[in-house]
Protein backbone atom coordinates (compact mmCIF):
# COMPACT_ATOMS: atom_id res chain seq x y z
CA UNK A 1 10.09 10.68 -12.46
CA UNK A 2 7.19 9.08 -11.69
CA UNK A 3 6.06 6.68 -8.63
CA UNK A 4 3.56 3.65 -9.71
CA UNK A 5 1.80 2.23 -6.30
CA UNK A 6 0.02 -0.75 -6.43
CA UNK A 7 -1.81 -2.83 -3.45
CA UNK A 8 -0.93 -6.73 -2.97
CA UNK A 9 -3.14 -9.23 -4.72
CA UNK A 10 -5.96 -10.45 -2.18
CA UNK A 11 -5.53 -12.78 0.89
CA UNK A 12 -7.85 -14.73 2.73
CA UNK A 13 -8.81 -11.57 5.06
CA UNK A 14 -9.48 -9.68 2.29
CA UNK A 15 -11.64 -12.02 0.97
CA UNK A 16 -13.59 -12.25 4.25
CA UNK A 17 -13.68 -8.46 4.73
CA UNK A 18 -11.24 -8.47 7.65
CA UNK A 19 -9.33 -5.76 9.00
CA UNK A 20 -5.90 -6.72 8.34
CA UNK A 21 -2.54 -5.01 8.94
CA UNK A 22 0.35 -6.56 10.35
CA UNK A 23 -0.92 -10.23 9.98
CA UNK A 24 1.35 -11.66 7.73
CA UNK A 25 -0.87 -13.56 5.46
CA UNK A 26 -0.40 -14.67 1.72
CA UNK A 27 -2.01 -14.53 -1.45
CA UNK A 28 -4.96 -16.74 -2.23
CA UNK A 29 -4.99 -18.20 -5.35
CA UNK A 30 -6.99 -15.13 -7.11
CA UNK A 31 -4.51 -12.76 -5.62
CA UNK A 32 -1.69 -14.67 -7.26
CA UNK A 33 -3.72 -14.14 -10.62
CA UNK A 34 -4.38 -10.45 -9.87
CA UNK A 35 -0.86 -10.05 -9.04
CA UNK A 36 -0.02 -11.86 -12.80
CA UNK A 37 -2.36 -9.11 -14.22
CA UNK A 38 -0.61 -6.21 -12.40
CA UNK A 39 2.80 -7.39 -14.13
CA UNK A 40 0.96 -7.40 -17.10
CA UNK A 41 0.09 -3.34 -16.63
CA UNK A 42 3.56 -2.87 -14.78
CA UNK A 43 5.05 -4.22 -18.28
CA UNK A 44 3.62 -1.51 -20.14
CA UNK A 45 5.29 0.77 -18.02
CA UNK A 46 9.01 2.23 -17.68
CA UNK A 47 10.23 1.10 -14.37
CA UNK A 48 12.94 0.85 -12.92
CA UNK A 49 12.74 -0.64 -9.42
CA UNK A 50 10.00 -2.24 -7.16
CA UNK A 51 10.23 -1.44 -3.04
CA UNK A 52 7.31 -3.57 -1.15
CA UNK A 53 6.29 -4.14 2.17
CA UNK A 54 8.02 -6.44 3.99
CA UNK A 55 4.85 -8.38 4.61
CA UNK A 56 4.57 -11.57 2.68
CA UNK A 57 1.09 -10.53 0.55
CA UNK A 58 3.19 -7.50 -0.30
CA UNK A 59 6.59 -9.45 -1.30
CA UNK A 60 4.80 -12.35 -2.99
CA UNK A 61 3.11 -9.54 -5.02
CA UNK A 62 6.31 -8.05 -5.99
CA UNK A 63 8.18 -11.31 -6.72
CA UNK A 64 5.90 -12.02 -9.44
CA UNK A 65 5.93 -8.46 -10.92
CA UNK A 66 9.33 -8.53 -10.59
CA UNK A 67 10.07 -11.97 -12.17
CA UNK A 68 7.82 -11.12 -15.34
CA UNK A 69 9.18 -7.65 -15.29
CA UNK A 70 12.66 -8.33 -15.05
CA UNK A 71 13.19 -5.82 -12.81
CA UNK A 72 14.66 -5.63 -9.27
CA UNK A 73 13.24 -5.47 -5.72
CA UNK A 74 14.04 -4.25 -2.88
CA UNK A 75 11.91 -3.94 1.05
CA UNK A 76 11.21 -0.55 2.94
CA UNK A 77 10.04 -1.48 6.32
CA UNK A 78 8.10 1.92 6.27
CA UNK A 79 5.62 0.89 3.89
CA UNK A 80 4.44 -1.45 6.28
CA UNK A 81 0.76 -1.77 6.66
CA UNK A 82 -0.77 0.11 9.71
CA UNK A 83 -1.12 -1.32 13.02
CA UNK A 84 -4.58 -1.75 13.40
CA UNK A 85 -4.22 -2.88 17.51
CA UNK A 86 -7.02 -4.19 18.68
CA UNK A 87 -9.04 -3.94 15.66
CA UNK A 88 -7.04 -6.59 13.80
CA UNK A 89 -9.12 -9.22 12.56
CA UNK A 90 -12.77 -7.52 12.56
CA UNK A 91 -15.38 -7.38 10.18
CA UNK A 92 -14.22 -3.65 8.10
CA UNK A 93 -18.00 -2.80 8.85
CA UNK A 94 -17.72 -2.95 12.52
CA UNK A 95 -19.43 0.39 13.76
CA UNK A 96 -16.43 0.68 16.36
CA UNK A 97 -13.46 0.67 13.60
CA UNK A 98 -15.65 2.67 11.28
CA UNK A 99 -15.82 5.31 14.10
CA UNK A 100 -12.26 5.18 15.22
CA UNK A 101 -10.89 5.42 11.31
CA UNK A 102 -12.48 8.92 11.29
CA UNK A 103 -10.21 9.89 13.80
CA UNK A 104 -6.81 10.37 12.18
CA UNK A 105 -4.86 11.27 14.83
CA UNK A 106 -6.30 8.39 17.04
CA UNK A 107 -3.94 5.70 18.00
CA UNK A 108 -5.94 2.30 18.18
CA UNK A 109 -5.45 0.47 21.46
CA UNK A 110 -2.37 -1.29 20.91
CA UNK A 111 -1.60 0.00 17.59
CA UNK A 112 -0.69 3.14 15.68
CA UNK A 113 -2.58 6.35 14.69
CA UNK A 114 -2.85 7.64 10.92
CA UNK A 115 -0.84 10.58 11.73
CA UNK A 116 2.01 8.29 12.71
CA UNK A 117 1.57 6.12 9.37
CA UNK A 118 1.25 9.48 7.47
CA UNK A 119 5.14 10.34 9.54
CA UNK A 120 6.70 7.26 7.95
CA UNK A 121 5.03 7.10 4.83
CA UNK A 122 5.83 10.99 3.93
CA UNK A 123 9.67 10.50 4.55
CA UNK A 124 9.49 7.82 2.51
CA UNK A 125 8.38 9.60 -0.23
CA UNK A 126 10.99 12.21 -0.26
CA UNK A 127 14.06 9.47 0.55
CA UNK A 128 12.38 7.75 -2.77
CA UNK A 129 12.99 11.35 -4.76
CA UNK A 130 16.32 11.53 -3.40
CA UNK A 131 17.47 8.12 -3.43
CA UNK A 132 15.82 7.48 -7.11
CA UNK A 133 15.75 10.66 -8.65
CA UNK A 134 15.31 10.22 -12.36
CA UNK A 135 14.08 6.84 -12.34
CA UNK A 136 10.35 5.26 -12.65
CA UNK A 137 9.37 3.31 -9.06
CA UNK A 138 6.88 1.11 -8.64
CA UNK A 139 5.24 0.66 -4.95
CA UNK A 140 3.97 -2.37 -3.83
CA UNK A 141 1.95 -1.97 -0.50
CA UNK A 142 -1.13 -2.02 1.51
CA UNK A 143 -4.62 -0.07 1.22
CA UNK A 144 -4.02 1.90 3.90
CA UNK A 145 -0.74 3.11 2.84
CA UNK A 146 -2.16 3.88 -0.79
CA UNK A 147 -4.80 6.21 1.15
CA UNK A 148 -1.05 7.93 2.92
CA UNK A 149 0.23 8.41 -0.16
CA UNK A 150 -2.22 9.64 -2.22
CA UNK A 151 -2.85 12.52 0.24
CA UNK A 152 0.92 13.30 -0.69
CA UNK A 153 -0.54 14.18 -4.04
CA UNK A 154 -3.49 15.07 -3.72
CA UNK A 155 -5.33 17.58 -1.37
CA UNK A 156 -8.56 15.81 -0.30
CA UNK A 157 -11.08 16.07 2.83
CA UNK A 158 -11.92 14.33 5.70
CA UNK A 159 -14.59 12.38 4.08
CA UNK A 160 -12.43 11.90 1.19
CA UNK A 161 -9.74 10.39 3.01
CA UNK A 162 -12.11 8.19 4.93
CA UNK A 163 -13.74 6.68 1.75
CA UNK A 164 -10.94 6.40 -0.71
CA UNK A 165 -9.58 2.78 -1.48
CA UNK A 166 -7.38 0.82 -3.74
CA UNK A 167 -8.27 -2.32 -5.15
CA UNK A 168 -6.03 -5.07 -5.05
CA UNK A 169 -3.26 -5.12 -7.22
CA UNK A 170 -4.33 -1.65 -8.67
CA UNK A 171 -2.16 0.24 -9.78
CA UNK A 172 -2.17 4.20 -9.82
CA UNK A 173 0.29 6.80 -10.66
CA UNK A 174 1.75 9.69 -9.64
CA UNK A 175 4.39 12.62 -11.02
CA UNK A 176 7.15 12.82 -8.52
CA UNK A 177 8.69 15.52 -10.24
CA UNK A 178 6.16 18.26 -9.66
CA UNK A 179 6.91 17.73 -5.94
């Protein structure tokens, strides 16, 4: 069994090197072409079900995988992009989200901690192995989510965790069966 994640194509934020996790933006028009070349990958692949976000970049990245794939999709609130509170919005090099992102178990004002994203990611995973056993899924989320679940494969360190990313409309893979 394996588990395919992939990040949405870009959006406007992304673009502008924004913070951005619950604003529900869509793709611009080279994240509809990244997400075109991820289907392209995906159809290399054996899979047998998408789940995305239920944010729009996430879905509109799916429903062109899935159209060119041919195969179905389905939305898991949980792999919902973290609640960045009051750092929504900011430049990603602002010195006061870089030093609050190195604090895991840190809730940002008016948003959620790491540790709480890790929660909800993390039994996702394992109602995925249940719910799917057998079967190939493909991922389609966020870049903070892709840092979650990589940790659930990977051991890595502080720093680690701090600096890894995903591009969009990556795509990585994992072996759900040796978990």
């Amino acid at each position: 069994m394996k588990l395919y994640i992939a990040r949405h194509g870009q959006t406007p934020w992304n673009a502008m090197n924004k913070v951005c996790g619950l604003t529900d933006l869509e793709l611009t028009d080279k994240g509809i072409e990244q997400a075109y070349e991820l289907a392209k990958l995906v159809s290399e692949k054996k899979i047998d079900i998408i789940i995305t976000s239920p944010l729009k970049r996430a879905i509109q990245t799916g429903e062109i995988v899935s159209k060119v794939c041919k195969i179905p999709t389905v939305i898991d609130e949980r792999i919902i992009e973290q609640n960045y509170g009051i750092y929504e919005g900011v430049d990603r090099k602002d010195e006061n989200y870089l030093a609050a992102k190195k604090h895991f178990a840190y809730k940002y004002p008016n948003g959620e901690s790491m540790m709480q994203v890790a929660y909800r990611v993390y039994g996702f995973i394992d109602d995925v192995k249940q719910k799917y056993a057998g079967k190939n899924v493909l991922v389609i989320c966020h870049g903070g989510v892709c840092r979650v679940l990589n940790t659930y494969f990977n051991d890595v360190t502080n720093d680690e965790f701090f600096h890894y990313s995903i591009e969009n409309a990556q795509l990585a893979e994992y072996d759900l069966t040796q978990f």
